[in-house]
N, C-alpha and C. Protein backbone atom coordinates (compact mmCIF):
# COMPACT_ATOMS: atom_id res chain seq x y z
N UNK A 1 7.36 -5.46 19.50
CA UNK A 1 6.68 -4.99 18.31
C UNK A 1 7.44 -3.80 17.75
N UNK A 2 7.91 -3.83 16.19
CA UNK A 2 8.22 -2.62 15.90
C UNK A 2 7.44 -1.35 15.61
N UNK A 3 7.78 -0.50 15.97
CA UNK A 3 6.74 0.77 16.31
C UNK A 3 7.70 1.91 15.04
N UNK A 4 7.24 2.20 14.02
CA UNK A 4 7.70 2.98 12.91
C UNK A 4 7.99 4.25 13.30
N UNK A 5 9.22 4.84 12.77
CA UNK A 5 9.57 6.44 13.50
C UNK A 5 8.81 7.82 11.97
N UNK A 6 9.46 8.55 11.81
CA UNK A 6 8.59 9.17 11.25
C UNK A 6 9.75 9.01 10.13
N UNK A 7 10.77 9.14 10.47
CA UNK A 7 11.84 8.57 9.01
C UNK A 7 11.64 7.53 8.45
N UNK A 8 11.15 6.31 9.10
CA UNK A 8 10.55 4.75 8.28
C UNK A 8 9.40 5.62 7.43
N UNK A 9 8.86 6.07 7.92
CA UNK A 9 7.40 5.90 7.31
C UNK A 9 7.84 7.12 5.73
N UNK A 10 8.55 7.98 5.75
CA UNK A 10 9.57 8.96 4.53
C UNK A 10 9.95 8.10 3.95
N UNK A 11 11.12 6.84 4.48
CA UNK A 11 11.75 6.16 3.13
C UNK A 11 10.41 5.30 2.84
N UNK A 12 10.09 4.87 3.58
CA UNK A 12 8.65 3.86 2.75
C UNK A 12 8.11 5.13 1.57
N UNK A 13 7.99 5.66 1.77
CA UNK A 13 7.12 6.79 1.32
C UNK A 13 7.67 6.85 -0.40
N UNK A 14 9.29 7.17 -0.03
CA UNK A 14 10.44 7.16 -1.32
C UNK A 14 10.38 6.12 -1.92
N UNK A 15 10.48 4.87 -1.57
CA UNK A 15 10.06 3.37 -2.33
C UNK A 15 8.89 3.14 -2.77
N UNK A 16 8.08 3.91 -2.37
CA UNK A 16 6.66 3.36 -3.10
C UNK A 16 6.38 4.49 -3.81
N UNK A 17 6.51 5.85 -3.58
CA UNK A 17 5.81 7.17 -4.45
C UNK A 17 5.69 6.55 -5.93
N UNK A 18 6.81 6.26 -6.92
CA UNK A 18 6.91 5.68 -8.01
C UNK A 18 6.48 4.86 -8.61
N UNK A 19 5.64 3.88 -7.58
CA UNK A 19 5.04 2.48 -8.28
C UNK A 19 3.68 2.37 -8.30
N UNK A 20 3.23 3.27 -7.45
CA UNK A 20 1.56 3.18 -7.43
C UNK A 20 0.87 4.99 -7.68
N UNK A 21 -0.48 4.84 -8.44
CA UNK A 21 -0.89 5.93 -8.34
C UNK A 21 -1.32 6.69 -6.97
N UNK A 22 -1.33 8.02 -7.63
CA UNK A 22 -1.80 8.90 -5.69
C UNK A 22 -3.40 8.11 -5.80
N UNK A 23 -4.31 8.61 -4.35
CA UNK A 23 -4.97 7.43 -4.49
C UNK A 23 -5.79 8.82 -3.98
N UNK A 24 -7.31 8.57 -5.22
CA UNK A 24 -7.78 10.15 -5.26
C UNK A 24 -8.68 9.77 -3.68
N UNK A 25 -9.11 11.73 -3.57
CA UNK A 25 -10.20 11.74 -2.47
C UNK A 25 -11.27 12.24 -3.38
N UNK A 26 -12.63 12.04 -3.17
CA UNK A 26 -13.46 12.35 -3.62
C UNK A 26 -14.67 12.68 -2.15
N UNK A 27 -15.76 13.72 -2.47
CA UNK A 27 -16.22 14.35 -1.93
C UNK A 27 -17.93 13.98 -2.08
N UNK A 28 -18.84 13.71 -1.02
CA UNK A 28 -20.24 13.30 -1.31
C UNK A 28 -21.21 14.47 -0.76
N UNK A 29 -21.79 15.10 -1.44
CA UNK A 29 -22.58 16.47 -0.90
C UNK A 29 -23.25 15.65 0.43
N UNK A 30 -24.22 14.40 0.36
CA UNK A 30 -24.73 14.57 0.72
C UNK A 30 -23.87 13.91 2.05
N UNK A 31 -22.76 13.02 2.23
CA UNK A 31 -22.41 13.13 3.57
C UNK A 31 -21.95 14.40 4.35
N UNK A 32 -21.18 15.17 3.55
CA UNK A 32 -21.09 16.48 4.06
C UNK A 32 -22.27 17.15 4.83
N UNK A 33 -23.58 16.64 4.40
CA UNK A 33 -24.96 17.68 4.99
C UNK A 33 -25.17 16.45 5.93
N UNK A 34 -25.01 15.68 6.14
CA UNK A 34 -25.41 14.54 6.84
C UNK A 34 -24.46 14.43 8.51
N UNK A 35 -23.00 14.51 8.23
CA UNK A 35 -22.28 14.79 9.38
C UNK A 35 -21.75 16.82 9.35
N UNK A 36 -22.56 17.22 8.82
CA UNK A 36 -22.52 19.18 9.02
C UNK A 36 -20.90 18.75 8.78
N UNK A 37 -20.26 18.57 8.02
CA UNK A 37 -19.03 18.69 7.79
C UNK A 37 -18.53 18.71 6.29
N UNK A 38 -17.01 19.15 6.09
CA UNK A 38 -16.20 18.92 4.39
C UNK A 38 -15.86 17.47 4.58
N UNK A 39 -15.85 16.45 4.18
CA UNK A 39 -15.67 15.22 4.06
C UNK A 39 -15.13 14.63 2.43
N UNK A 40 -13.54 14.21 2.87
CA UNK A 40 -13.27 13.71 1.96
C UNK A 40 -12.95 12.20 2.29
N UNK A 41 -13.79 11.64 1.08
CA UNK A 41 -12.91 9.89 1.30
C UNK A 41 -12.25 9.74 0.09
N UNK A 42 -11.10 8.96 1.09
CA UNK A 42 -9.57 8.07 -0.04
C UNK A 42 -10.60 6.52 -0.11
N UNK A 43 -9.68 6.80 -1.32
CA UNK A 43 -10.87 5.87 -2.52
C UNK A 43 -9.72 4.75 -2.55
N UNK A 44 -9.39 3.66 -1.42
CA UNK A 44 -8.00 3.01 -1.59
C UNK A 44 -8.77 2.02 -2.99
N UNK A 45 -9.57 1.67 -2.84
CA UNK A 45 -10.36 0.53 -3.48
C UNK A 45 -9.86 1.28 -5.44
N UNK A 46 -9.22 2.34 -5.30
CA UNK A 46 -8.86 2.47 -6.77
C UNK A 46 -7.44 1.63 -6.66
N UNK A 47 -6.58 1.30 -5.62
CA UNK A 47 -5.18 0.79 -5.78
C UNK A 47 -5.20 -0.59 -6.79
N UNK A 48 -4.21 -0.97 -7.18
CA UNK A 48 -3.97 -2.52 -8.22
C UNK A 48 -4.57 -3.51 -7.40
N UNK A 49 -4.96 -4.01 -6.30
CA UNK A 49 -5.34 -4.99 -5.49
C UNK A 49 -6.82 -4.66 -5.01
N UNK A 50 -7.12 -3.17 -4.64
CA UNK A 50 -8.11 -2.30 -4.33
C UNK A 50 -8.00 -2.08 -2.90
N UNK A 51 -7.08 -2.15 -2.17
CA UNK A 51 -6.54 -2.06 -1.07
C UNK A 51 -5.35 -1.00 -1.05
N UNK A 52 -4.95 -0.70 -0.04
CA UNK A 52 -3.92 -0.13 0.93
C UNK A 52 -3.09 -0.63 0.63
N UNK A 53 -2.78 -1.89 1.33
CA UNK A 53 -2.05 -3.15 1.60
C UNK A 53 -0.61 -3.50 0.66
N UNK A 54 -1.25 -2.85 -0.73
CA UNK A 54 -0.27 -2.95 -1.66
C UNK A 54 0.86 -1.89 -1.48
N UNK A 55 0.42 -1.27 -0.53
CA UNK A 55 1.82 -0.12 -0.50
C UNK A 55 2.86 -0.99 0.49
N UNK A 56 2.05 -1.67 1.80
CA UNK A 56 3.15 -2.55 2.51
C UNK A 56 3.90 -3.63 1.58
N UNK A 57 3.33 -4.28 0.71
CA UNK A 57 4.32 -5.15 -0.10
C UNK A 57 5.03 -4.86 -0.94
N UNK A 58 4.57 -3.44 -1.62
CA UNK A 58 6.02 -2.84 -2.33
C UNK A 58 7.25 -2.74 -0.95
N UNK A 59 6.92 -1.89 -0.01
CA UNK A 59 7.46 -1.38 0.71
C UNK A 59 8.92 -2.54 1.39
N UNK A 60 8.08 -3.94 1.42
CA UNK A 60 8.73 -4.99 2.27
C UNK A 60 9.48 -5.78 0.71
N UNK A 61 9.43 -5.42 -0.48
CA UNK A 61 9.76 -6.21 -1.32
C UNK A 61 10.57 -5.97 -1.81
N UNK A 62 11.24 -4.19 -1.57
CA UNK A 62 12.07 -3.34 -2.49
C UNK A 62 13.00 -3.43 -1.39
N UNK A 63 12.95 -3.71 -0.02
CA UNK A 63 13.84 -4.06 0.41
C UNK A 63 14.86 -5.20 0.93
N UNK A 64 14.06 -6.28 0.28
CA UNK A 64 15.11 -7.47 0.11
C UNK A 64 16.31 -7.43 -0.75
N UNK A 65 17.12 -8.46 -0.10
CA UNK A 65 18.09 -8.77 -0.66
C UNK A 65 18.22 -9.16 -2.24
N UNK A 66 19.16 -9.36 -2.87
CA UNK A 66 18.98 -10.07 -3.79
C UNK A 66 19.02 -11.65 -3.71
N UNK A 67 19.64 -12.02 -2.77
CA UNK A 67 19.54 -13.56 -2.59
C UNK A 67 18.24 -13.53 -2.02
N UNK A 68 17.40 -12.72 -1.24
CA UNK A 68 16.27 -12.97 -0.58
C UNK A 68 15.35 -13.10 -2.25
N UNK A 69 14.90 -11.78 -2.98
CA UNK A 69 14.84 -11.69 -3.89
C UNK A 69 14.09 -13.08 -4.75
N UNK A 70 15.70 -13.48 -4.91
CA UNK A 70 15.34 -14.92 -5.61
C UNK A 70 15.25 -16.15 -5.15
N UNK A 71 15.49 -16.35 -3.90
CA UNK A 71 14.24 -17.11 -3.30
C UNK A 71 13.19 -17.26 -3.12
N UNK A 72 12.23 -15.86 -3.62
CA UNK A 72 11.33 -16.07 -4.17
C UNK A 72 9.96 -15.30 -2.79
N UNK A 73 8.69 -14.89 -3.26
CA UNK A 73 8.19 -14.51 -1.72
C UNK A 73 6.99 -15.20 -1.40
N UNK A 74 6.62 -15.84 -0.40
CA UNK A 74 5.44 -16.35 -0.11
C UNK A 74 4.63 -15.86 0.84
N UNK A 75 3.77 -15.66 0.54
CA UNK A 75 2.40 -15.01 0.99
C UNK A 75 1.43 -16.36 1.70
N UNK A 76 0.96 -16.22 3.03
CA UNK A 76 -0.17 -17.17 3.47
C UNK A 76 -1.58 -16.29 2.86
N UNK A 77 -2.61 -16.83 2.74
CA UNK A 77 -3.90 -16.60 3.13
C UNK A 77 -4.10 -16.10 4.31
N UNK A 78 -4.67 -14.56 4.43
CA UNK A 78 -5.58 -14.33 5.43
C UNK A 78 -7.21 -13.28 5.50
N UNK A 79 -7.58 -13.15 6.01
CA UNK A 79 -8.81 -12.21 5.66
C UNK A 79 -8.31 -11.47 5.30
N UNK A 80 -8.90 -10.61 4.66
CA UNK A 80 -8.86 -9.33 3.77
C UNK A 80 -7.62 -9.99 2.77
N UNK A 81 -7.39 -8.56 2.65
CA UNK A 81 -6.28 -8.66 0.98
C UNK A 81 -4.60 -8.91 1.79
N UNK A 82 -4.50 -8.73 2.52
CA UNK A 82 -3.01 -8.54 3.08
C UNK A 82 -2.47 -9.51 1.95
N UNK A 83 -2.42 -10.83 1.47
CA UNK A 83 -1.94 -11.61 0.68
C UNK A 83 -1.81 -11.36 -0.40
N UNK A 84 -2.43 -10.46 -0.92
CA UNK A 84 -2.66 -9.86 -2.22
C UNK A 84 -1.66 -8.88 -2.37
N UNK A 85 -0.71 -8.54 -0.97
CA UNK A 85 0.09 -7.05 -1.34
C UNK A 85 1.30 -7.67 -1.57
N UNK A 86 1.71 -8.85 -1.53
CA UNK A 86 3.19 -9.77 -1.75
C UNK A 86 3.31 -9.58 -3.33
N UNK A 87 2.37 -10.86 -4.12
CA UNK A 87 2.83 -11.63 -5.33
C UNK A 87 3.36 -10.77 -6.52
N UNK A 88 2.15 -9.19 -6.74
CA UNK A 88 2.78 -8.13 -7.56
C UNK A 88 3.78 -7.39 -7.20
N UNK A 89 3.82 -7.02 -6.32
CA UNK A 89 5.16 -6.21 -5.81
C UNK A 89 6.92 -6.97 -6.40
N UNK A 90 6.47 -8.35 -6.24
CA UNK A 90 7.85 -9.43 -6.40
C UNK A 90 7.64 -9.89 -7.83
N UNK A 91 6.31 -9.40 -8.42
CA UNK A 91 6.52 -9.39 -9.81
C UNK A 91 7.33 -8.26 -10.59
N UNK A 92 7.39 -7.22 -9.95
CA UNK A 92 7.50 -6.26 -10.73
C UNK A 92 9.04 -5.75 -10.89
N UNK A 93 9.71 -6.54 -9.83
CA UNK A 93 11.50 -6.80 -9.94
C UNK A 93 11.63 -5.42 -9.71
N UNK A 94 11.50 -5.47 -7.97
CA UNK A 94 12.03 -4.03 -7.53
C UNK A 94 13.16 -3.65 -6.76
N UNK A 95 13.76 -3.12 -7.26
CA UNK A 95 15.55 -3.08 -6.87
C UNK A 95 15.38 -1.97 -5.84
């Protein structure tokens, strides 16, 4: 299994900063009084897909080849959105 170092997870970071918005936190009084804590939640459900997920398919899409590229990318079906983070990313012709 590949296990990501902290430099993968920087250049991922550099390939995607540009293509997607920051992804806000927003704050609920009343969970704050509820767990006695500051509580912020990331709101991924604002991303283009409403997921996360879309940052892994920029991430895996900007680094193909160009012959990979235009062969084109296929995505299976699986629960959740994971399938959903392929088709835009390879729309958006990312070099």
């Amino acid at each position: 299994m590949f296990i990501p170092t902290l430099k993968d997870v920087f250049d991922a970071y550099k390939r995607i900063r540009d293509r997607l918005p920051p992804t806000p936190l927003h704050r609920y009084p009343a969970l704050d009084s509820l767990l006695d804590a500051s509580v912020h939640m990331k709101h991924e459900n604002y991303q283009p897909i409403g997921a996360f997920k879309i940052r892994g398919g920029i991430n895996l899409v900007s680094q193909l080849s160009d012959p990979e590229r235009q062969a084109g990318v296929n995505s299976t079906w699986r629960r959740q959105k994971r399938w959903l983070s392929l088709p835009a990313p390879h729309r958006w012709q990312l070099h």
